[in-house]
C-alpha atoms as a PDB file:
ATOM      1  CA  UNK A   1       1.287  -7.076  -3.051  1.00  0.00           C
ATOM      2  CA  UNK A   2      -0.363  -9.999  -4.975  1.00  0.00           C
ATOM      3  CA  UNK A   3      -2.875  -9.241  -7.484  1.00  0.00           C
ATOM      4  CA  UNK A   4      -5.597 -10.782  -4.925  1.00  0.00           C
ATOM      5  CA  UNK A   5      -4.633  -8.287  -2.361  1.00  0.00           C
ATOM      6  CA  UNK A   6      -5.046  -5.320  -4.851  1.00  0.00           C
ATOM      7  CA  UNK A   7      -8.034  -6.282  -6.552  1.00  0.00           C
ATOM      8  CA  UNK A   8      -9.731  -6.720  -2.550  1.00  0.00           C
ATOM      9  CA  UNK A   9      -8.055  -3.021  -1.930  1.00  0.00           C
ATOM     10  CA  UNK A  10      -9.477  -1.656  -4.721  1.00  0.00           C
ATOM     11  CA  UNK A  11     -13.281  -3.243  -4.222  1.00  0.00           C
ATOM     12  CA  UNK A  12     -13.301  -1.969  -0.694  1.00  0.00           C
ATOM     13  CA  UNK A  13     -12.247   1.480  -1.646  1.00  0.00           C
ATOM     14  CA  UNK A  14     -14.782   1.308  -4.219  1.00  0.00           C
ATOM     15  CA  UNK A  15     -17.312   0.603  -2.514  1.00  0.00           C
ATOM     16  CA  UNK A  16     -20.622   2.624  -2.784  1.00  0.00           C
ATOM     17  CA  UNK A  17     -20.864   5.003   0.306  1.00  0.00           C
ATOM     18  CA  UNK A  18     -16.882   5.082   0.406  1.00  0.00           C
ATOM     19  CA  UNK A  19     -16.041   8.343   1.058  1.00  0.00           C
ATOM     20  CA  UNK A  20     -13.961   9.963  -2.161  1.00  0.00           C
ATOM     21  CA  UNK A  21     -10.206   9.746  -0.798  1.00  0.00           C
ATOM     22  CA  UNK A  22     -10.746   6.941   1.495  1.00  0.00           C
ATOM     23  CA  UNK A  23      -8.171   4.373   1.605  1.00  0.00           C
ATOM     24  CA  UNK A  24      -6.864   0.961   3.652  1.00  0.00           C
ATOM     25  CA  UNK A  25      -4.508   2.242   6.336  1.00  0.00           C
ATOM     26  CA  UNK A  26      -1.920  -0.550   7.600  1.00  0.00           C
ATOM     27  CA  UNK A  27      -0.493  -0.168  10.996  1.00  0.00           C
ATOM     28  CA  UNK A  28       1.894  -3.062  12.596  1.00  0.00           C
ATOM     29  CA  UNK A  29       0.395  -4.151  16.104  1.00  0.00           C
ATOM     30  CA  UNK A  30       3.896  -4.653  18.519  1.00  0.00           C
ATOM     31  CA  UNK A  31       5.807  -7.349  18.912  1.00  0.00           C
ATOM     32  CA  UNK A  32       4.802  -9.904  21.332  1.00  0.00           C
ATOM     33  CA  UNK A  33       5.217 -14.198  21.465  1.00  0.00           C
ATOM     34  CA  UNK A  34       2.995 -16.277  20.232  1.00  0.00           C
ATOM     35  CA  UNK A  35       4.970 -19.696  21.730  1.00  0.00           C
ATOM     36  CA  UNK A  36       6.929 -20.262  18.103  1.00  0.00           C
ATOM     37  CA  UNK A  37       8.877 -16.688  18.210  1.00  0.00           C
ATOM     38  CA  UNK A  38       8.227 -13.055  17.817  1.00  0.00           C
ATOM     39  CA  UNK A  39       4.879 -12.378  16.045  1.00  0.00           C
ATOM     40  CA  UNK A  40       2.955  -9.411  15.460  1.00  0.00           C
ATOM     41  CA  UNK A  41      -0.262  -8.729  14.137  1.00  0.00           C
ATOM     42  CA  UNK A  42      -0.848  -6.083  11.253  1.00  0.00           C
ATOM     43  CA  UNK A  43      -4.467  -3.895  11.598  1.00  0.00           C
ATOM     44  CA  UNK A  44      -6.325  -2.765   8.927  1.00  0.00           C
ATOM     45  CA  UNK A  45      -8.495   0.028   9.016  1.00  0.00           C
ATOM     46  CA  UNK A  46     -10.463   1.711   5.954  1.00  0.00           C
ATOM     47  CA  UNK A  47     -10.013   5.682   7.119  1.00  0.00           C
ATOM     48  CA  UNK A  48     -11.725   8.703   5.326  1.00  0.00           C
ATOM     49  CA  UNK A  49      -8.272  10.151   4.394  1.00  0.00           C
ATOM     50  CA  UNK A  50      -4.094   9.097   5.395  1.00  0.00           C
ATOM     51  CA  UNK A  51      -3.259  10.099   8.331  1.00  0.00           C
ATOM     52  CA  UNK A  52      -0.465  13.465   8.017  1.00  0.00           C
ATOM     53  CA  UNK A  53       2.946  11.068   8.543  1.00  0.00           C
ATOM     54  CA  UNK A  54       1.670   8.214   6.875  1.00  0.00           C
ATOM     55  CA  UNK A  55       3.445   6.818   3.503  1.00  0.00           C
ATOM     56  CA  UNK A  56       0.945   6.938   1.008  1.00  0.00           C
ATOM     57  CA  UNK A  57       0.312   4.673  -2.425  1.00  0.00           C
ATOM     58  CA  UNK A  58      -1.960   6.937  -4.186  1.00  0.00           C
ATOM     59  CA  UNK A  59      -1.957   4.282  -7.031  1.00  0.00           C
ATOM     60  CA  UNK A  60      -3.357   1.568  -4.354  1.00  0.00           C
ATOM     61  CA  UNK A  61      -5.485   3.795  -2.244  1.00  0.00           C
ATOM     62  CA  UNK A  62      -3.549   2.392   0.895  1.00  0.00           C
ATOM     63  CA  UNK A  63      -1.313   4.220   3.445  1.00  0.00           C
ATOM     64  CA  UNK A  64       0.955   2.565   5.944  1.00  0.00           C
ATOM     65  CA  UNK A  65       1.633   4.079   9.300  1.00  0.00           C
ATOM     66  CA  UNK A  66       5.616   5.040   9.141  1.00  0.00           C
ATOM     67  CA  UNK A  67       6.780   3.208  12.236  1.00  0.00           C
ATOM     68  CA  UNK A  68       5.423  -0.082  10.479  1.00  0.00           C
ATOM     69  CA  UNK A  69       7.632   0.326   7.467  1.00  0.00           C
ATOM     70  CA  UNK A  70      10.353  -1.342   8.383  1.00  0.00           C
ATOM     71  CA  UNK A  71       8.274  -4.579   9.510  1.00  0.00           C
ATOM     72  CA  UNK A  72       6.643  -4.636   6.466  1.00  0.00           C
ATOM     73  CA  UNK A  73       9.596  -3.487   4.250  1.00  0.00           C
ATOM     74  CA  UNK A  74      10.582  -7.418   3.724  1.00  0.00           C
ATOM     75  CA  UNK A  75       6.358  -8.908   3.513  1.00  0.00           C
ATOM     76  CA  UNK A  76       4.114  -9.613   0.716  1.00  0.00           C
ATOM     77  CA  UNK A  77       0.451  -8.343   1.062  1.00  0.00           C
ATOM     78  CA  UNK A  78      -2.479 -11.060  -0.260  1.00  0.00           C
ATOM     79  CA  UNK A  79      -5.595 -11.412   0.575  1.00  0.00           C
ATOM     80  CA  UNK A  80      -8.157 -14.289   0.422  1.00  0.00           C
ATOM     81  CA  UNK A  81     -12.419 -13.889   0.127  1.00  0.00           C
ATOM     82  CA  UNK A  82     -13.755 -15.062   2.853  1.00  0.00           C
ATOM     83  CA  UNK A  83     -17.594 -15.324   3.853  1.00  0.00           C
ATOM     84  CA  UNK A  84     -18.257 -11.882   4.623  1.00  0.00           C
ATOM     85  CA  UNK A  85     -15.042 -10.420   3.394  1.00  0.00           C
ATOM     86  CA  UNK A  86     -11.405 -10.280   2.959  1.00  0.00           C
ATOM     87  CA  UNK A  87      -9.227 -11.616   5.309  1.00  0.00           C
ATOM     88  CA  UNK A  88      -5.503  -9.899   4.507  1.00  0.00           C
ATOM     89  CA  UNK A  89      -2.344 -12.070   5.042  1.00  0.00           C
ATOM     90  CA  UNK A  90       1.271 -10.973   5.017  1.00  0.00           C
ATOM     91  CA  UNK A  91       4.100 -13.614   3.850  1.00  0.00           C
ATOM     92  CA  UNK A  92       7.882 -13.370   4.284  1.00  0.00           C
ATOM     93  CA  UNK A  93       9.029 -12.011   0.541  1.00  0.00           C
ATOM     94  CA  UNK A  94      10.708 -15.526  -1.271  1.00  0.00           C
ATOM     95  CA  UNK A  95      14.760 -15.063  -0.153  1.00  0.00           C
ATOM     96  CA  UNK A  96      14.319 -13.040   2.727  1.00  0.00           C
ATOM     97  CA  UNK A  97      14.441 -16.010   5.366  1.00  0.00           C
END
């Protein structure tokens, strides 16, 4: 995760009329083409509280679904202001390719 990416985390979750214990929740859309080779979309979702089987990063206030894991096991997480608010991007780790 670039510092971008956890600075945007932590404003969202921050945010007044956040519930305490909220946090970004990432969940990896499936597979499908996009005319260049497999893609697949990531949602984000700010959620009241993890859900039960999710991996949690207390530390970050985000939780990742656990069947996403191993998609975004290899990604780095940045994020970019945008005119009415963060727009999250995932890149392939440098090396992994």
């Amino acid at each position: 995760m670039t510092q971008e990416a956890a600075d945007a985390v932590e404003r969202i979750v921050s945010t007044p009329g956040v519930p305490e214990g909220a946090v970004l929740r990432f969940v990896a859309g499936d597979d499908r083409g996009n005319g260049a080779g497999p893609a697949r979309e990531v949602q984000v979702e700010l959620v009241a509280r993890p859900h039960l089987r999710d991996l949690v990063v207390e530390e970050m206030r985000i939780s990742v679904e656990r069947r996403s894991l191993p998609f975004l096991d290899d990604k780095v997480l940045d994020a970019e202001d945008v005119d009415d608010g963060v727009e999250f991007r995932l890149y392939d780790q440098p090396g992994t390719d």
